[in-house]
N, C-alpha and C. Protein backbone atom coordinates (compact mmCIF):
# COMPACT_ATOMS: atom_id res chain seq x y z
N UNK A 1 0.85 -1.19 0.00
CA UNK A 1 0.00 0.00 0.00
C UNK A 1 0.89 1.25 0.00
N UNK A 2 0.85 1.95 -1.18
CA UNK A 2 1.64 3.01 -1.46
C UNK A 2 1.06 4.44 -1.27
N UNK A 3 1.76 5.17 -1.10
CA UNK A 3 0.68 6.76 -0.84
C UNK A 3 0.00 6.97 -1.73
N UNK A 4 0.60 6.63 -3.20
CA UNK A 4 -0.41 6.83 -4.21
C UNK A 4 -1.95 6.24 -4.22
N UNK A 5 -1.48 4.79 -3.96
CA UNK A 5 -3.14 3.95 -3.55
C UNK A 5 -3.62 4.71 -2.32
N UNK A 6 -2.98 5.06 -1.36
CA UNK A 6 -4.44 5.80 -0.53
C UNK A 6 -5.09 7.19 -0.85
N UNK A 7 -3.93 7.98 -1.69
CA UNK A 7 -4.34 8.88 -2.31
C UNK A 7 -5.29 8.50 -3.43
N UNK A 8 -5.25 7.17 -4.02
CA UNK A 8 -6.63 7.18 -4.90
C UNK A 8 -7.30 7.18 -4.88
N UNK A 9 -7.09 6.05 -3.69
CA UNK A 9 -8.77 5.87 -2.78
C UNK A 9 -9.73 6.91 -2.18
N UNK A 10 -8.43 7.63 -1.30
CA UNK A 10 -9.79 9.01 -0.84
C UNK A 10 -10.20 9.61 -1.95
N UNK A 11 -9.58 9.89 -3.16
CA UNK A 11 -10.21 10.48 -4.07
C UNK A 11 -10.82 10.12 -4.44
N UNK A 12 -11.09 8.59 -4.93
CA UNK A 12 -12.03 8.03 -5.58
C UNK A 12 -13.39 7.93 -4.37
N UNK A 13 -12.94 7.76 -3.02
CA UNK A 13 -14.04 8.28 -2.08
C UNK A 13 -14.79 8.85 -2.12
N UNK A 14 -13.94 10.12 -2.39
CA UNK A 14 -14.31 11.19 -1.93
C UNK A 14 -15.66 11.91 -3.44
N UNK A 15 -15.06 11.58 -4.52
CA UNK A 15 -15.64 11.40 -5.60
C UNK A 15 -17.19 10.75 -5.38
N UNK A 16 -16.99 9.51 -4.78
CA UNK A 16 -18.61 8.91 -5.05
C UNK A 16 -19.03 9.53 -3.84
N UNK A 17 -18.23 10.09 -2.86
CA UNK A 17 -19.66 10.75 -1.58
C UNK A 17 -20.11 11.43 -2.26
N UNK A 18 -19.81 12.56 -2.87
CA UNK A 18 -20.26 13.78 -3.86
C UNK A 18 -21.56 13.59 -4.59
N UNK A 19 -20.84 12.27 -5.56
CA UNK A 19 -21.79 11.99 -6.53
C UNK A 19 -23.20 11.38 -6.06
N UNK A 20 -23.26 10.91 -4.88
CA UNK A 20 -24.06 10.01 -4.15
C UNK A 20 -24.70 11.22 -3.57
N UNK A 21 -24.59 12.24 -3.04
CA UNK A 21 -24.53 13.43 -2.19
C UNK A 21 -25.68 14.08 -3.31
N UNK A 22 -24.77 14.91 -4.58
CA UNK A 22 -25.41 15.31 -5.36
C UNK A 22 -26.91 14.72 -6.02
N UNK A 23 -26.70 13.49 -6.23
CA UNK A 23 -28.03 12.81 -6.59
C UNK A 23 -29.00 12.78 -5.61
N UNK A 24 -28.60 12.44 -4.31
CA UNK A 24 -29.46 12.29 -3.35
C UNK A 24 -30.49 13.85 -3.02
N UNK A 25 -29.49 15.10 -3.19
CA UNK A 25 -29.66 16.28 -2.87
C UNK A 25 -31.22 16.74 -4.17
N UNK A 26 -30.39 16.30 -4.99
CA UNK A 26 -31.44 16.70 -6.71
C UNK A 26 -33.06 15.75 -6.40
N UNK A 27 -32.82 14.61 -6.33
CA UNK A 27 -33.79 13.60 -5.79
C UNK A 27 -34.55 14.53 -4.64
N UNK A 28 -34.39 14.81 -3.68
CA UNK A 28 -34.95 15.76 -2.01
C UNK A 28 -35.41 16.60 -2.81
N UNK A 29 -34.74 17.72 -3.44
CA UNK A 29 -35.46 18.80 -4.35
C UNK A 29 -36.74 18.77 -4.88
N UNK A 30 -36.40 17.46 -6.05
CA UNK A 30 -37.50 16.88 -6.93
C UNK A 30 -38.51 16.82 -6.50
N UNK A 31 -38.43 15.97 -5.37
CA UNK A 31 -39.45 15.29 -4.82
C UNK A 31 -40.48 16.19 -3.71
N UNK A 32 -39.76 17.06 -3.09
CA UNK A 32 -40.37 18.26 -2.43
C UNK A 32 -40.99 19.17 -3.09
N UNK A 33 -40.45 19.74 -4.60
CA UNK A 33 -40.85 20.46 -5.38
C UNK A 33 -42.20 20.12 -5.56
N UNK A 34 -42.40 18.66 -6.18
CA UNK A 34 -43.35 18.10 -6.70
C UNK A 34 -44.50 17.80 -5.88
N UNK A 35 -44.24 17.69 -4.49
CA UNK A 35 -45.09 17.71 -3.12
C UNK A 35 -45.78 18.91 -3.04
N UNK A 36 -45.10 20.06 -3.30
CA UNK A 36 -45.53 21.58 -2.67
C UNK A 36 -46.30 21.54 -3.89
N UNK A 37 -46.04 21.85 -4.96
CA UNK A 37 -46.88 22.04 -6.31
C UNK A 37 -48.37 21.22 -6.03
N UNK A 38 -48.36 20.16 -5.84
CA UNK A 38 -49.63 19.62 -5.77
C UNK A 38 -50.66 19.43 -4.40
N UNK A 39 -51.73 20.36 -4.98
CA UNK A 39 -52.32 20.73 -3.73
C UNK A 39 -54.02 20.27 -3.65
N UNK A 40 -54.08 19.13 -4.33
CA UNK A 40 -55.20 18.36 -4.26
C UNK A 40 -54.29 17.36 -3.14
């Protein structure tokens, strides 16, 4: 295990929290948006 491999790893970590983060965040939006709008 070289610095480079742990340096990939958090990046590559750190990368899918984001991406996981971001989707999850857009999804909450969506889905709230679409809640408030409908008022039947």
């Amino acid at each position: 295990m070289t610095a480079a491999d742990v340096t990939h790893i958090i990046f590559w970590a750190i990368l899918a929290l984001t991406g996981l983060g971001t989707v999850g965040a857009i999804g909450a939006m969506f889905s709230m948006g679409r809640s408030g709008y409908r008022k039947d």
